[in-house]
Protein backbone atom coordinates (compact mmCIF):
# COMPACT_ATOMS: atom_id res chain seq x y z
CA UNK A 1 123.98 67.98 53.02
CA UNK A 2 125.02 66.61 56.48
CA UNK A 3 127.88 68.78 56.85
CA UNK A 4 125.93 71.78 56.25
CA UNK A 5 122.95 70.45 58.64
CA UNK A 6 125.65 69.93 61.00
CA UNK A 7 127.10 73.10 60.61
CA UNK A 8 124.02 74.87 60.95
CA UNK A 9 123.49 72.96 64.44
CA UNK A 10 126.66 73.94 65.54
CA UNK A 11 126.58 77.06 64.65
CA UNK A 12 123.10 77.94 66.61
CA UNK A 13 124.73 76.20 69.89
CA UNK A 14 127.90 78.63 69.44
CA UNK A 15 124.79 81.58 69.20
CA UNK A 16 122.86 80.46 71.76
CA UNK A 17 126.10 80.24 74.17
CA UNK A 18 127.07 83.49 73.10
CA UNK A 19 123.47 84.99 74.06
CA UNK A 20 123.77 88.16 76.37
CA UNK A 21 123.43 87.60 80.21
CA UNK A 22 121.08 89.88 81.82
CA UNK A 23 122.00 91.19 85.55
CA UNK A 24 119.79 91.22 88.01
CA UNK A 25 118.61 95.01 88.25
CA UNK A 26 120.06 96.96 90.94
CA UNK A 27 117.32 100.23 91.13
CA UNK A 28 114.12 101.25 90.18
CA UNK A 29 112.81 97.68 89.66
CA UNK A 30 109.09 96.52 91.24
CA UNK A 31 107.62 92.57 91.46
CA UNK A 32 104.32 92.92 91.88
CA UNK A 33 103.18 89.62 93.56
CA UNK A 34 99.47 87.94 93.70
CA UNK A 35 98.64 86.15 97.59
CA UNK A 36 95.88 83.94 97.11
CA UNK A 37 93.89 83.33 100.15
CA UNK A 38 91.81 80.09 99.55
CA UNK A 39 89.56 79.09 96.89
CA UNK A 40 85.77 80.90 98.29
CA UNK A 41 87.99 84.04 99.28
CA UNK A 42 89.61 86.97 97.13
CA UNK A 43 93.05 87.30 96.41
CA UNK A 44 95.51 90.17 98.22
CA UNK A 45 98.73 91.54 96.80
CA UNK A 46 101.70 92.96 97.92
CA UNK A 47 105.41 94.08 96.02
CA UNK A 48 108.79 93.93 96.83
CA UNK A 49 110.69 96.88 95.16
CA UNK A 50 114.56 98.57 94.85
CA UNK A 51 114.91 102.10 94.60
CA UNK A 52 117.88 103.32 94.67
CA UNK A 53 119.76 102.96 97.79
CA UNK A 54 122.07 100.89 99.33
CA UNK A 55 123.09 99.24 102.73
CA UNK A 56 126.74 98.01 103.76
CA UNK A 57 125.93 94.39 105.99
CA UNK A 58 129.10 93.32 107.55
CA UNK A 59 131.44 95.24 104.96
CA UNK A 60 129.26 93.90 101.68
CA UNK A 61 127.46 96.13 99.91
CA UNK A 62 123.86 95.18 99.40
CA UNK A 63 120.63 97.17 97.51
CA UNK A 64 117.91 97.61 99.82
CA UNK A 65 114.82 95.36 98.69
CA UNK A 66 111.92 96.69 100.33
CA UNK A 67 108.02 95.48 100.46
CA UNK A 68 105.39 96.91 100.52
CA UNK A 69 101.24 96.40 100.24
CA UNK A 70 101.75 100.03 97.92
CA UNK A 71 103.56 100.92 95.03
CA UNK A 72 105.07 103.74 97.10
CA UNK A 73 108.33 101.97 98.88
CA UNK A 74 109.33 103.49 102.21
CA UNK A 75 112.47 103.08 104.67
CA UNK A 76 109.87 101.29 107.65
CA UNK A 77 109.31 98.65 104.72
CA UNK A 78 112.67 97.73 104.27
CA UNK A 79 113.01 93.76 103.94
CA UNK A 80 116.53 93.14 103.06
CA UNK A 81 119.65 93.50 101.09
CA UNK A 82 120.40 91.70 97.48
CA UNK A 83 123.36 91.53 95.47
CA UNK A 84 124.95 90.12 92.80
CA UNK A 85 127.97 88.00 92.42
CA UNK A 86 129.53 86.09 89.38
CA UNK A 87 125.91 85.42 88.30
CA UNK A 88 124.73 84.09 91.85
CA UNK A 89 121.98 86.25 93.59
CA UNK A 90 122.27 86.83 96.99
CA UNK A 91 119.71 87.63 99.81
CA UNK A 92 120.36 88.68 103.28
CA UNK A 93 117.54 89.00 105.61
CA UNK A 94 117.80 88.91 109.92
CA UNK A 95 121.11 87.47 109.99
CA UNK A 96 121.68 85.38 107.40
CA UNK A 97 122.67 85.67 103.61
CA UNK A 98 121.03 82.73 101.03
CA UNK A 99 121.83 81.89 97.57
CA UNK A 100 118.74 82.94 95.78
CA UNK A 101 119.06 82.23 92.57
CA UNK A 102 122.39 80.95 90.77
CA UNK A 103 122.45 81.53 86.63
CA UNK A 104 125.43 79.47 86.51
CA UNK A 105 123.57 76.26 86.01
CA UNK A 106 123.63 74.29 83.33
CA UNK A 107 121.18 71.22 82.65
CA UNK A 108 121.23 67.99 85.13
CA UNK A 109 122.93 70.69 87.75
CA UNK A 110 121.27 70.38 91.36
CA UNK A 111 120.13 73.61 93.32
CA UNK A 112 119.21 73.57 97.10
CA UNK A 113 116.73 76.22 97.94
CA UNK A 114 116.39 77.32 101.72
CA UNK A 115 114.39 79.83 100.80
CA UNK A 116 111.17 77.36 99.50
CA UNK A 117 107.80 76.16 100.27
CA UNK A 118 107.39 74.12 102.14
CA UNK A 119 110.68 73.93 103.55
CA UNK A 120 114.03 73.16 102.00
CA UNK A 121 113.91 71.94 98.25
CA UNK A 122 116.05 70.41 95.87
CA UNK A 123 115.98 70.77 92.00
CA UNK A 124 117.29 69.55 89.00
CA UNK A 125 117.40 71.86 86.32
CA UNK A 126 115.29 70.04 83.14
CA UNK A 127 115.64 73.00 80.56
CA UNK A 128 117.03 76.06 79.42
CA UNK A 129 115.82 78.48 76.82
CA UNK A 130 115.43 81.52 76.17
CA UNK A 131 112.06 84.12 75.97
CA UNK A 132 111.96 87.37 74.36
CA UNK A 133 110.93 90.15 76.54
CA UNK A 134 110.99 93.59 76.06
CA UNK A 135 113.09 93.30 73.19
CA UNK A 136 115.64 91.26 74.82
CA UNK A 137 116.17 87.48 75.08
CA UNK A 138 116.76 85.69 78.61
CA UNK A 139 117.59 82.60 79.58
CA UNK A 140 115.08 80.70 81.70
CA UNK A 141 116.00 77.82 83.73
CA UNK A 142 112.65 74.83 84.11
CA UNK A 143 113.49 72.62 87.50
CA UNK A 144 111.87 69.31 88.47
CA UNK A 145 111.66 68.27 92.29
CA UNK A 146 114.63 65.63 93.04
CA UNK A 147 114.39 66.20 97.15
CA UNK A 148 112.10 67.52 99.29
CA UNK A 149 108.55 67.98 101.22
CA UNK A 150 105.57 67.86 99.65
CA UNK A 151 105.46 64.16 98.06
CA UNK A 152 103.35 64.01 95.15
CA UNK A 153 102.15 67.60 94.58
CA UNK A 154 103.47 69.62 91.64
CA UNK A 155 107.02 71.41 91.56
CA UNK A 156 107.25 74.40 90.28
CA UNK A 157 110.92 76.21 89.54
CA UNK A 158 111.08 78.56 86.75
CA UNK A 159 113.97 81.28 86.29
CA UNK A 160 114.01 84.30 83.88
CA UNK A 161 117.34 86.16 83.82
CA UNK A 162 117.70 90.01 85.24
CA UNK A 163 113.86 88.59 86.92
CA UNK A 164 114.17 86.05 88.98
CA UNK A 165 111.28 83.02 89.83
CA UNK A 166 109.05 83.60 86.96
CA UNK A 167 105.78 82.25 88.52
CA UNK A 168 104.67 80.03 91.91
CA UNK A 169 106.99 81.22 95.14
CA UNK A 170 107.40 85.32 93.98
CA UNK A 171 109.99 86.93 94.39
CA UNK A 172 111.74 85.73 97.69
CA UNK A 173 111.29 81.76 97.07
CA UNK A 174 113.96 79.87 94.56
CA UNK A 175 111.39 77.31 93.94
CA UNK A 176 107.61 76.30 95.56
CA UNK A 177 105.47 73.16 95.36
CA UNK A 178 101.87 73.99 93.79
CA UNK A 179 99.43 74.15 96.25
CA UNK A 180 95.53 72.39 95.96
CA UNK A 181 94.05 75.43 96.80
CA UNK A 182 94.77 78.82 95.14
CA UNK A 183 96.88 80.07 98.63
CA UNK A 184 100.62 80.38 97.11
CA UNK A 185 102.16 83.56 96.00
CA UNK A 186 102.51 83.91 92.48
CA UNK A 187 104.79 86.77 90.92
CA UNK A 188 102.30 88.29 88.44
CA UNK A 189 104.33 91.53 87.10
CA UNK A 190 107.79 92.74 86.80
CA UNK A 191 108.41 96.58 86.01
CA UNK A 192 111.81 98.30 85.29
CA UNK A 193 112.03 101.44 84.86
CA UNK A 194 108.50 103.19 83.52
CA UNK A 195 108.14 99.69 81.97
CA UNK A 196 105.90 96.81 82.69
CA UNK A 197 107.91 93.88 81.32
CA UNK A 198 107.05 91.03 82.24
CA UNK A 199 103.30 89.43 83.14
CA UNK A 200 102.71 85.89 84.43
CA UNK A 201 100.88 84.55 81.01
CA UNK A 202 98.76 82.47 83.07
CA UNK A 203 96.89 85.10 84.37
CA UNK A 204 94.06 86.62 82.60
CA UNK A 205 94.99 90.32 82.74
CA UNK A 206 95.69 91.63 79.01
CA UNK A 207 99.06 93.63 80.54
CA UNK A 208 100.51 94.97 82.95
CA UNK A 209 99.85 99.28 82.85
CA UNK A 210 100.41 101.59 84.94
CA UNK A 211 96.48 100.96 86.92
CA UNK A 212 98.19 97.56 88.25
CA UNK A 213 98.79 98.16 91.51
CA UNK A 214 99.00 96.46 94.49
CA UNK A 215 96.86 97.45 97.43
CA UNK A 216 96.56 97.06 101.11
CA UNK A 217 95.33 94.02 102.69
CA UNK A 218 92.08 94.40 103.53
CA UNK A 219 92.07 93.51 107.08
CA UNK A 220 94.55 96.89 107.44
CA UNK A 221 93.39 99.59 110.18
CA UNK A 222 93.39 103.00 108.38
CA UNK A 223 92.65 105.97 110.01
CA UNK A 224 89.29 106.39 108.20
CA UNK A 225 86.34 104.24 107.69
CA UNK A 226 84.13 103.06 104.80
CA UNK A 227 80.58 101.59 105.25
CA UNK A 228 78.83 99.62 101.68
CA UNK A 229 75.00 99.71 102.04
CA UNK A 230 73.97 97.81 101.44
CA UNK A 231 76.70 94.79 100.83
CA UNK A 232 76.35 93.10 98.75
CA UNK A 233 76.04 95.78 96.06
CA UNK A 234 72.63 94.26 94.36
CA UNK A 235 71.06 97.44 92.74
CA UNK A 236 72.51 100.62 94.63
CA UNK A 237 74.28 101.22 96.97
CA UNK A 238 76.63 103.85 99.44
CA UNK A 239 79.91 103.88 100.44
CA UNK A 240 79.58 106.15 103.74
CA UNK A 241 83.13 107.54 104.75
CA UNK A 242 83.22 107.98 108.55
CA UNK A 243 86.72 108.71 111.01
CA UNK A 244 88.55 111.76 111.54
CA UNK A 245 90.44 111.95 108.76
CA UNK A 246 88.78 113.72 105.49
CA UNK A 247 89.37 111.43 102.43
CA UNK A 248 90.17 113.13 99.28
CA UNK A 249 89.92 110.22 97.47
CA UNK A 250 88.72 106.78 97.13
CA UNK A 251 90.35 104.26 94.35
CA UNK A 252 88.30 100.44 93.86
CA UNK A 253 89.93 97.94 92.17
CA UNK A 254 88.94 94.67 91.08
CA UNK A 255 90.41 91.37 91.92
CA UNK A 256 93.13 91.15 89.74
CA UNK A 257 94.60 94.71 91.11
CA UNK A 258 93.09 96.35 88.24
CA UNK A 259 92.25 99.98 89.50
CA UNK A 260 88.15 100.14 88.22
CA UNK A 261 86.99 103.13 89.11
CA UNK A 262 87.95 106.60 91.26
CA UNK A 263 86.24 109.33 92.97
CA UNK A 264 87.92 112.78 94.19
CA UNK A 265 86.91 114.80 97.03
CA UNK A 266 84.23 111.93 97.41
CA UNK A 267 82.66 113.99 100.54
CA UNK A 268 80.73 111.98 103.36
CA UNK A 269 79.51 109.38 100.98
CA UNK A 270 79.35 107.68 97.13
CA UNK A 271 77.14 106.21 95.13
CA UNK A 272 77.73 102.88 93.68
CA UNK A 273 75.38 101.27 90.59
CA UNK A 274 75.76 97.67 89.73
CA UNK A 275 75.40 98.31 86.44
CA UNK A 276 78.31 99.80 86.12
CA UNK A 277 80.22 96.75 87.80
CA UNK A 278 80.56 93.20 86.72
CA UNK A 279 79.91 90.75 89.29
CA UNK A 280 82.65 89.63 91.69
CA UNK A 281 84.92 91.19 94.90
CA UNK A 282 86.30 94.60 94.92
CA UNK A 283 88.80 96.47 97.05
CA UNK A 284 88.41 100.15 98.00
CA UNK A 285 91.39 102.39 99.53
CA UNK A 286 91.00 105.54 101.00
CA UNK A 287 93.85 108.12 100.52
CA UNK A 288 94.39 111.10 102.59
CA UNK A 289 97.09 113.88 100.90
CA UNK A 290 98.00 110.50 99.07
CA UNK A 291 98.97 108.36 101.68
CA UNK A 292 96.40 105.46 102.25
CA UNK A 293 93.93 106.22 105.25
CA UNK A 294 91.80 102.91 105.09
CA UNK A 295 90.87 100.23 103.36
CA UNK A 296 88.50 97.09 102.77
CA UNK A 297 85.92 95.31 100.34
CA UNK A 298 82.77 95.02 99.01
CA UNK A 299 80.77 92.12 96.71
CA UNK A 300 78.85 92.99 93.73
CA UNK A 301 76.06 90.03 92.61
């Protein structure tokens, strides 16, 4: 019976070392990515995204990473260039190229993160396992804080093959301490393709769908202007469009990104009913031949 228990062990490490490594994708990929902005304010969010284009940075070839505060990705919001190499992930932003992520490790391996908060961390990689998503197993890598800022607040470092920091830090950050108020950047969806594949589980949205968006920050200048009235929306109230250019159509979503509601050809003003709205903040965004002309928030009690 110990033979066979032991063969049964071995035979599950020789699986699990044999378990397919996912690349990091190299197109068509979006990280949607939740800002939080204090504890008594709503969040914001913002993606970084690769289409399908690439850059040549001092004879490397790199894929243009772009972000954006829209789902639509254009060349003024290129950020960098990423690539991958035997594993490692590379990012090269201003001048300088960074190991972002390296699925070499094994457990007790270090990793020295330059691009952290707050500052430069090192980590110690605790676990590795593997999580089924979309139909397709991937390693992830658990860190614990061995060096660093930040003295007795939580460390977070958690890698998902082919996805990169699975949580605190987004996209851009190899690892991030956990802050006392909700300000860090969390990565809260990861789409490839037409697919949503991954969703931060500890985030109370069911899934991430096609209405998850992210939107503009709300301090943005557009070039046309909403007024709620009155705000906060207690019974009802108007959204009066004013500016020079004529909206065609006004999207409000809720604060998880969740797209609640939309009016076409709204004319000079909407009608909003509480009823229809649970209580909390909402974002609006004006769009003008579908490019975003505006944007801002309203309060419903």
């Amino acid at each position: 019976m110990k033979a066979i228990y032991l063969s049964l062990l071995l035979l599950l490490s020789l699986s699990a070392g044999a378990q397919t490594y996912v690349p990091f994708p190299v197109s068509d990929a979006l990280w949607t990515e939740r800002v939080g902005t204090g504890q008594d304010k709503p969040p914001i969010y913002h993606c970084f995204g690769l289409k399908n284009a690439d850059t040549v940075i001092k004879s490397v070839t790199y894929h243009k990473l772009y972000r954006s505060v829209d789902t639509v990705l254009s060349e003024s919001e290129y950020y960098g260039g990423i690539r991958e190499e035997a594993k490692r992930i590379y990012l090269y932003t201003d001048t300088t190229e960074i190991v972002l992520y390296d699925f070499n490790l094994q457990v007790d391996d270090t990793f020295k993160a330059t691009s952290s908060w707050p500052g430069i961390l090192q980590g110690k990689v605790t676990q590795i396992d593997s999580v089924m998503i979309a139909g397709q197993y991937r390693k992830r890598y658990s860190f614990t804080l061995i060096q660093g800022s930040g003295s007795g607040i939580p460390f977070f470092g958690n890698w998902i093959e082919g996805i990169g920091n699975g949580g605190i830090g987004g996209l851009v950050q190899s690892f991030a301490m956990q802050p006392t108020c909700d300000c860090q950047i969390d990565n809260l969806c990861f789409k490839l393709g037409n697919d949503w594949v991954y969703h931060d589980p500890k985030f109370s949205s069911t899934s991430c769908v096609a209405s998850v968006t992210a939107i503009r920050d709300p301090q943005s200048v557009g070039k046309a202007s909403l007024l709620v009235a009155p705000n906060p929306v207690t019974g009802i109230s108007r959204l009066l469009i004013g500016g020079e250019a004529k909206v065609d159509r006004i999207d409000i979503f809720n604060a998880q990104g969740l797209r609640v509601q939309s009016y076409s050809q709204p004319g000079n003003s909407v009608l909003i009913d509480r009823n229809a709205y649970a209580p909390g903040m909402y974002f609006y965004r004006l769009s003008v031949a579908g490019q975003t002309a505006g944007s801002g928030k309203f309060s419903v009690q």
